[in-house]
Protein backbone atom coordinates (compact mmCIF):
# COMPACT_ATOMS: atom_id res chain seq x y z
CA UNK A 1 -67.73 70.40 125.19
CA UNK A 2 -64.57 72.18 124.85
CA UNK A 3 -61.52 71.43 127.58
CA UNK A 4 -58.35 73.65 127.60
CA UNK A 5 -55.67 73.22 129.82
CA UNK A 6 -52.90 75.86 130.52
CA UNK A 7 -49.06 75.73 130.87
CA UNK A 8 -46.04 78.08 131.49
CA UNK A 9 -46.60 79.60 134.40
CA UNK A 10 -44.74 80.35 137.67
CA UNK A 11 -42.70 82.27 139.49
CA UNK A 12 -40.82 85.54 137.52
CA UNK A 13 -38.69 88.27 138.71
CA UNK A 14 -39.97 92.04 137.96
CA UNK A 15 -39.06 92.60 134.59
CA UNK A 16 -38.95 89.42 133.63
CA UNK A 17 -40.61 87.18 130.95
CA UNK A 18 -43.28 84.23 130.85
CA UNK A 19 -44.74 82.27 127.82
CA UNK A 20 -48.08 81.01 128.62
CA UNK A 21 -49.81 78.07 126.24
CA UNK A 22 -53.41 76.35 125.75
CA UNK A 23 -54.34 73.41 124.47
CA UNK A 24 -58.08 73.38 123.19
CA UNK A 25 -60.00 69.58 122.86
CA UNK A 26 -62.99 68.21 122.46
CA UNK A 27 -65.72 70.06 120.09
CA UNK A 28 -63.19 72.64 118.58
CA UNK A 29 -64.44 73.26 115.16
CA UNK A 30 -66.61 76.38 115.94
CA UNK A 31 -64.34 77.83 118.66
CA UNK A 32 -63.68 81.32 117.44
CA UNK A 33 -62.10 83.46 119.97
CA UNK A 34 -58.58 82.42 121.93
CA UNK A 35 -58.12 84.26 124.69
CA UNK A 36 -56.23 84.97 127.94
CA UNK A 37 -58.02 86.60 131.22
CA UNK A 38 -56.52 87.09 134.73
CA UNK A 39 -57.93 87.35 138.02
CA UNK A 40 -55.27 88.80 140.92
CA UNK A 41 -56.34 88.46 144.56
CA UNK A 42 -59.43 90.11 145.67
CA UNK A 43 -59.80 91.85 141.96
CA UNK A 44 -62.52 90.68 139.54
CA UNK A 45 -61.44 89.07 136.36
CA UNK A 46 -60.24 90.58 133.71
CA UNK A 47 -59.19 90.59 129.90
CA UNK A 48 -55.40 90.41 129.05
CA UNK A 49 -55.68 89.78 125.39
CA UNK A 50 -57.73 87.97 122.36
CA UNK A 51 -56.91 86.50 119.04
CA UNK A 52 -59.92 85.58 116.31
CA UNK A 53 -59.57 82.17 114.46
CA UNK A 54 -58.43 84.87 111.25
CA UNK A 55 -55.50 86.26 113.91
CA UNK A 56 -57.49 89.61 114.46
CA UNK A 57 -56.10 90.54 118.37
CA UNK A 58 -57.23 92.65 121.14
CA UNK A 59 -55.23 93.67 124.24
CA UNK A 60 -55.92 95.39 127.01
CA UNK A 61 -54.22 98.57 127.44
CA UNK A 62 -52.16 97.65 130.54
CA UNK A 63 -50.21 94.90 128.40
CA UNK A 64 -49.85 96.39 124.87
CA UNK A 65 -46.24 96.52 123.91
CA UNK A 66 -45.64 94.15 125.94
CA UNK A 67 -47.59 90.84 125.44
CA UNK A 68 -48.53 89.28 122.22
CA UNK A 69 -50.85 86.67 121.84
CA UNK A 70 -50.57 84.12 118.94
CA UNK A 71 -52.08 80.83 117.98
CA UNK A 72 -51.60 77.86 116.10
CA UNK A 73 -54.62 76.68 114.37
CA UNK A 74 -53.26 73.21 113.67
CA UNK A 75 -52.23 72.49 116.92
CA UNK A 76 -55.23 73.97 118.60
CA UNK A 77 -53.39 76.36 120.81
CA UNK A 78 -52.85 79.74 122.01
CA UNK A 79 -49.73 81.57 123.43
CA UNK A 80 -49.30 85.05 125.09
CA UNK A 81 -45.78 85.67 125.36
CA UNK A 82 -45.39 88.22 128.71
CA UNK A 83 -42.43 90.18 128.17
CA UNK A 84 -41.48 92.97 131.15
CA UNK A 85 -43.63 91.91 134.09
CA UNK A 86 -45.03 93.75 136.64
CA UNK A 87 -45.30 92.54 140.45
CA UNK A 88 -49.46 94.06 140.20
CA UNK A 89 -49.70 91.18 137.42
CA UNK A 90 -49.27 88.65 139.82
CA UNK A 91 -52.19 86.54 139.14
CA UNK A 92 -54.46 83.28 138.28
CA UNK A 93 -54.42 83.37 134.14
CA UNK A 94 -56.97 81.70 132.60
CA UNK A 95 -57.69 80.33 129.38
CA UNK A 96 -61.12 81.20 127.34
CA UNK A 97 -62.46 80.33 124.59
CA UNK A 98 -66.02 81.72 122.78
CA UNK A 99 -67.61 79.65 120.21
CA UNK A 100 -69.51 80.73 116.97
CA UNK A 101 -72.11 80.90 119.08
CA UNK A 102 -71.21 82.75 122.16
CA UNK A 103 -70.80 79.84 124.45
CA UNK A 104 -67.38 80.50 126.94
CA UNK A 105 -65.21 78.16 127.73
CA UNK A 106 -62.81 78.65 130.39
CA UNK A 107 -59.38 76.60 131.85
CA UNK A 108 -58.68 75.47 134.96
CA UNK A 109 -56.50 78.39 135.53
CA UNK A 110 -52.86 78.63 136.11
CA UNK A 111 -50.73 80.92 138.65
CA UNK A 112 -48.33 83.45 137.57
CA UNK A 113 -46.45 85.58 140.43
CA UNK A 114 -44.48 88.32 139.56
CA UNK A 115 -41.80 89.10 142.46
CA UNK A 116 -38.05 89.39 143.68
């Protein structure tokens, strides 16, 4: 089993800037994938960005240029550093992790609300 719990988030003016972080446990050796999803009220989940255990990253297309996603391998975390927030990103961000094996892991979830 693989537990990750999520920090950083909270309340953020418009235009404003968040650093999320993950702390993996448990059976981590063949976690591959480091990722970040969101889910905003009534909207079904979706991907904000990815990093491979090599660093390879994917984004989607809503965030590029302004969140990057990063990890430290030793430490068993993974960052996405939200830089010029919007209030329609107001939502739960959660943690995921796929092993070599396509298994997902997913946090608990942690609220981010974008507003003045």
């Amino acid at each position: 089993q693989v537990q990750l719990v999520e920090s950083g988030g909270g309340l953020v003016q418009p235009g404003g800037s968040l650093r999320l972080s993950c702390v993996a446990s448990g059976i981590i050796a063949g976690i591959n994938t480091l990722g970040w999803y969101r889910q905003g009220s009534g909207k079904q989940r979706e991907l904000v960005a990815e990093i491979t255990k090599v660093g390879s990253t994917n984004y989607a297309d809503s965030v590029k240029g302004r969140f990057t996603i990063s990890r430290d391998n030793a430490k068993n975390t993974v960052y996405l550093q939200m830089n010029s927030l919007r209030p329609e990103e107001t939502a739960v961000y959660y943690c995921n992790a796929i092993s070599n094996w396509a298994i997902r892991y997913w946090g608990q979830g942690i609220q981010v609300t974008v507003s003045s």
